[in-house]
Structures are given as C-alpha cells and as structure tokens.
C-alpha atoms as a PDB file:
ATOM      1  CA  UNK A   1       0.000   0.000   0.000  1.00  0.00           C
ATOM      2  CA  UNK A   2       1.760   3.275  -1.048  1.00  0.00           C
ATOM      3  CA  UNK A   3       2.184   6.439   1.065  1.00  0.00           C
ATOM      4  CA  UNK A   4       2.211   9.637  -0.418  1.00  0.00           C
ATOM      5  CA  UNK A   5       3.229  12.710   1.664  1.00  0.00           C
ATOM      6  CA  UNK A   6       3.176  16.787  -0.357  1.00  0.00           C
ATOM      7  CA  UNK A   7       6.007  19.442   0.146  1.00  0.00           C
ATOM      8  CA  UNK A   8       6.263  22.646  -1.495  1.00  0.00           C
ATOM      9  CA  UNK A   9       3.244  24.440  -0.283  1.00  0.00           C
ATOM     10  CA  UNK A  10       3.102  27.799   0.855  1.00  0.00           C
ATOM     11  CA  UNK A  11       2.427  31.453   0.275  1.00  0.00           C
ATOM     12  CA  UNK A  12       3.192  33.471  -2.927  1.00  0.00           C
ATOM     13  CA  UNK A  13       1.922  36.375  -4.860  1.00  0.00           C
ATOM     14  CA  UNK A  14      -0.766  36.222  -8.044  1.00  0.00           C
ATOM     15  CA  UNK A  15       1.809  35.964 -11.450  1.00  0.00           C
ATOM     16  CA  UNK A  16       4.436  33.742  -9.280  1.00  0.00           C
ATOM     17  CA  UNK A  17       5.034  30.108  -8.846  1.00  0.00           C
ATOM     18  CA  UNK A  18       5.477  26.703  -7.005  1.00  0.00           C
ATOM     19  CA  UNK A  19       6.548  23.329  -6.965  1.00  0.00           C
ATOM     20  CA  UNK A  20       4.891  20.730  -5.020  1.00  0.00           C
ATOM     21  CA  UNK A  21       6.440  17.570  -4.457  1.00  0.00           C
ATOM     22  CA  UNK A  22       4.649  14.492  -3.646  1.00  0.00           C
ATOM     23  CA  UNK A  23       6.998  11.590  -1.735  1.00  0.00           C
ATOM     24  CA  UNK A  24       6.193   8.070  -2.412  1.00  0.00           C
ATOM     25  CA  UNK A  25       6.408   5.290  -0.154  1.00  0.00           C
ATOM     26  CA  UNK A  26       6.233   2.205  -2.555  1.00  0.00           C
ATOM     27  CA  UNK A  27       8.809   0.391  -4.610  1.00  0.00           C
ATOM     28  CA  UNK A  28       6.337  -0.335  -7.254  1.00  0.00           C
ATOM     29  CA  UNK A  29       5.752   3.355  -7.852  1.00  0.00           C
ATOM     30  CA  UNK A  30       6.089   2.746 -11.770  1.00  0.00           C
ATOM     31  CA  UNK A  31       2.870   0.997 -11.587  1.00  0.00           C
ATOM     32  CA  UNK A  32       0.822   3.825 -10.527  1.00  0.00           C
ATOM     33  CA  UNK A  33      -1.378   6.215 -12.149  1.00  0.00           C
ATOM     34  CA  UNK A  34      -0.658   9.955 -10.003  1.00  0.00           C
ATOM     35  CA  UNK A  35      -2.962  12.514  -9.929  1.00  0.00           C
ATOM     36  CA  UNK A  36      -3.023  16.698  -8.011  1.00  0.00           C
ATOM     37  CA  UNK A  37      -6.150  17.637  -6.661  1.00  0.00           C
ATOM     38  CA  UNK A  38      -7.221  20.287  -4.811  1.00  0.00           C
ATOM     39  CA  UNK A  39      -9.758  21.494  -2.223  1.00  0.00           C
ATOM     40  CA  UNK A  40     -10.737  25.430  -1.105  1.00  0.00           C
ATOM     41  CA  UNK A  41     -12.013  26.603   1.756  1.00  0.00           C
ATOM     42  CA  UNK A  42     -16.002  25.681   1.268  1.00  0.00           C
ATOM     43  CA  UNK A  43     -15.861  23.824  -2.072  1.00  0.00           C
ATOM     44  CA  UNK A  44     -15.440  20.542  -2.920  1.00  0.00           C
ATOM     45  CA  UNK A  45     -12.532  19.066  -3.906  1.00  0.00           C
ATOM     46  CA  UNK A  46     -11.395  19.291  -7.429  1.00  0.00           C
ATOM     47  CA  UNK A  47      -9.433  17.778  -9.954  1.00  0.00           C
ATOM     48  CA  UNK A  48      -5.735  19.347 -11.238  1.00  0.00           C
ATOM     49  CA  UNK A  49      -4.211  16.864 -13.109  1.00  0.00           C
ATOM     50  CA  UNK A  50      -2.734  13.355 -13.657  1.00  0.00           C
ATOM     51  CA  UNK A  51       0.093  11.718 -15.091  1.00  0.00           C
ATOM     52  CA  UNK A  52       0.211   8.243 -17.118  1.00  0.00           C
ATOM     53  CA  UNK A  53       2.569   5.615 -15.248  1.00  0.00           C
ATOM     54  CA  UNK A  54       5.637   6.152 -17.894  1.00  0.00           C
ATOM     55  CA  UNK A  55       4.896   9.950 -17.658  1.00  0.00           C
ATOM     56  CA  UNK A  56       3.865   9.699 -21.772  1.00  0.00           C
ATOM     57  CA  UNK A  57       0.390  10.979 -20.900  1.00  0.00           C
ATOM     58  CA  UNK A  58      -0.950  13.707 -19.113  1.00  0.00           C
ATOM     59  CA  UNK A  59      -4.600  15.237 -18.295  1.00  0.00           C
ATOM     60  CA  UNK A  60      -4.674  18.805 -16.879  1.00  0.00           C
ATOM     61  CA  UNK A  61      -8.229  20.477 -15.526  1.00  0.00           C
ATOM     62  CA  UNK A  62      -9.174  23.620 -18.166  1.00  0.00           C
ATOM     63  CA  UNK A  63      -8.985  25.810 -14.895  1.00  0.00           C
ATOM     64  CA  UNK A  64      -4.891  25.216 -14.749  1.00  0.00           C
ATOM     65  CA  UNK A  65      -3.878  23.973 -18.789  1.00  0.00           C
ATOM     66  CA  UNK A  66      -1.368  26.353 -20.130  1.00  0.00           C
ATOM     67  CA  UNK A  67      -0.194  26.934 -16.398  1.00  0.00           C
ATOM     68  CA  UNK A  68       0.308  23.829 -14.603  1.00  0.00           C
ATOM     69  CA  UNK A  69       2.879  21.092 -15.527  1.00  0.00           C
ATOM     70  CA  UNK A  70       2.998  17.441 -13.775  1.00  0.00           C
ATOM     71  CA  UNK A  71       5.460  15.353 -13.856  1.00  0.00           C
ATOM     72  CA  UNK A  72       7.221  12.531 -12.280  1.00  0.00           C
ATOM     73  CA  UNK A  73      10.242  10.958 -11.536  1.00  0.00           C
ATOM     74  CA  UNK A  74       9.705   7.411 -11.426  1.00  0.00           C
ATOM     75  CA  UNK A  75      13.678   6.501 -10.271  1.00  0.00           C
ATOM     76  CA  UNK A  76      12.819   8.552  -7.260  1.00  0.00           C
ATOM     77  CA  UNK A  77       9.378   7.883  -6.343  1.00  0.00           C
ATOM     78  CA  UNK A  78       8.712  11.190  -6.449  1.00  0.00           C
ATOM     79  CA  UNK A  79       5.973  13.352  -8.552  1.00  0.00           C
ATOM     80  CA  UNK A  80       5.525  16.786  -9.222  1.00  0.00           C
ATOM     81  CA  UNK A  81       3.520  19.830  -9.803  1.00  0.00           C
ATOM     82  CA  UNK A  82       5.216  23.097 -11.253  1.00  0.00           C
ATOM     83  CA  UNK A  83       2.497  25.572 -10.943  1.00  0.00           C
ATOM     84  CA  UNK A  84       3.126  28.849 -12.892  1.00  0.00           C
ATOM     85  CA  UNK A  85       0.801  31.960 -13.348  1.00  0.00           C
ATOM     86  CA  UNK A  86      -0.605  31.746 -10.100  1.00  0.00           C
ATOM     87  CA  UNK A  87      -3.921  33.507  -9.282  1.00  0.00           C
ATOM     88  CA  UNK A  88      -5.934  34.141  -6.101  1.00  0.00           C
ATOM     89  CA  UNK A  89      -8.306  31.093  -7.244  1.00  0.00           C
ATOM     90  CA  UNK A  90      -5.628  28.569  -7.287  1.00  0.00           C
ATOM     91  CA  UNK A  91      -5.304  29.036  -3.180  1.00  0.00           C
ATOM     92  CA  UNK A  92      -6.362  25.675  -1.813  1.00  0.00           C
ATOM     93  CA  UNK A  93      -5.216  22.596  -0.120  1.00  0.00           C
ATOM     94  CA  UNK A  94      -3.705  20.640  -2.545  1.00  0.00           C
ATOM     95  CA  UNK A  95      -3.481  16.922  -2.457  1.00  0.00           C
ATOM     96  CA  UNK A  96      -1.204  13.969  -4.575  1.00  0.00           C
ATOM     97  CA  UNK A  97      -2.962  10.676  -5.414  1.00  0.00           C
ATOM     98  CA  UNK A  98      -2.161   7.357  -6.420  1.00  0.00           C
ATOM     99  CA  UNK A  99      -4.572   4.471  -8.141  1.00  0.00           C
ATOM    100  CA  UNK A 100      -3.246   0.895 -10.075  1.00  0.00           C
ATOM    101  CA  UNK A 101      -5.667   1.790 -13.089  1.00  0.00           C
ATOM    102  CA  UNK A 102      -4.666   2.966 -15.850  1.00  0.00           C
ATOM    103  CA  UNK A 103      -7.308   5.457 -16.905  1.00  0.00           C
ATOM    104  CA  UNK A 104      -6.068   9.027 -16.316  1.00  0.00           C
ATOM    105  CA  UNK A 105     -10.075  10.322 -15.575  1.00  0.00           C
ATOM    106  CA  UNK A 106     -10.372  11.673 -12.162  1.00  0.00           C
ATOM    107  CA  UNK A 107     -11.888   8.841 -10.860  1.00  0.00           C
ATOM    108  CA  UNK A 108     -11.350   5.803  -8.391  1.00  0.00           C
ATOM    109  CA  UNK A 109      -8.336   7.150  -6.783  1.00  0.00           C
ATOM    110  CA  UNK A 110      -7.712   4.794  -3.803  1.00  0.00           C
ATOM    111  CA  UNK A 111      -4.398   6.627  -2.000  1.00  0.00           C
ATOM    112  CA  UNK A 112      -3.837  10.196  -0.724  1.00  0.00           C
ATOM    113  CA  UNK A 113      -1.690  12.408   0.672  1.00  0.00           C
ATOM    114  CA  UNK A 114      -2.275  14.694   3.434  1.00  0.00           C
ATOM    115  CA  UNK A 115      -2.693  17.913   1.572  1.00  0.00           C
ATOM    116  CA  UNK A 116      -0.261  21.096   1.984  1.00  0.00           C
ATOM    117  CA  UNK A 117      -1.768  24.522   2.004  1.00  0.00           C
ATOM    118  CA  UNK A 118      -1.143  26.753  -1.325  1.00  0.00           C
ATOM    119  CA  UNK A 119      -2.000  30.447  -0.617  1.00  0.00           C
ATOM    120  CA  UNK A 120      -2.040  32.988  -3.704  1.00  0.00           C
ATOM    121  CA  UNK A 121      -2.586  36.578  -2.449  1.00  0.00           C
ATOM    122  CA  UNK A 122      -3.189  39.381  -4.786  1.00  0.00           C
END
C-alpha cells in the first residue's frame, strides 16, 4: 500500500510560482497512475491533473492547462507539480494521489496524501 506525503506548499503572490512535491512510499511506484487535486475553503474538492505511469500521458483540468505542468520521476518515487501563473483562485489545499488503473479520468483514486496549504494573495 503506497504512502504519499506533499512538500512545497506555501504562500506566494498572483503571477508567481510553485513546486509541489509528492513523496512516495512504494517500490512499485512505476505501476501507478498519479494525480493533483485540490480542495478550497467551502468547495469541494477538485481535480488538477494526472500523469500516465511512464509519464507519456498527461490530463490537466481547463482551470490550470497552459499553467500547470505534472510530472514525475519514477527513479525517485517522487511526482511533481510546477504551478506557474498563479492567481488568487488557485489558493487551496492541494493533495497527490495514487490508483493501479490505468485510466487518467479523475476517478477511483484509492491513496492520498495529506494535503499542503497553497495560498495565492493578490
């Protein structure tokens, strides 16, 4: 059963950026399908984006396309999310997720990080 924990969170200014990290616990990291979410304060939670196991697909959210990049780093069991162009609306909790299907739909994700708090002032 992986673990996935986030870094990288924190507070920046509308036009900056970030890179969250999200640590992964398992040795069969390859095999997963990752995905970024994200959650404000008094909406649901939402989907960013997700990466194919072998990194040769990705699926972004029309909210963050042009802005956000994943990636991942399968020789370190890591995954990431540059986030670019930042803007008020992007502040949320933002969480990485794992799944063992292949689809990249937002859907049927079965393992989750904690979350790390991303904070865009204006």
């Amino acid at each position: 059963q992986v673990q996935l924990a986030e870094s990288g969170g924190g507070l920046v200014q509308a036009g900056g950026s970030l890179r969250l990290s999200c640590a992964a616990s398992e040795r069969t990291f390859s095999t997963y399908v990752l995905g970024w979410f994200r959650q404000a304060p008094g909406k649901e939670r939402e989907f960013v984006a997700t990466i194919s196991r072998t990194a040769d697909n990705t699926y972004y959210a029309d909210s963050v396309k042009g802005r956000f990049t994943i990636s991942r780093d399968n020789a370190k069991n890591t995954f990431y999310l540059q986030m670019n162009s930042l803007k008020p609306e992007d502040t949320a909790v933002y969480y990485c997720a794992a799944k063992l299907t292949s689809s990249l739909l937002p859907r049927a994700f079965g393992y989750w990080g904690r979350g790390t708090q991303v904070t865009v002032s204006s």
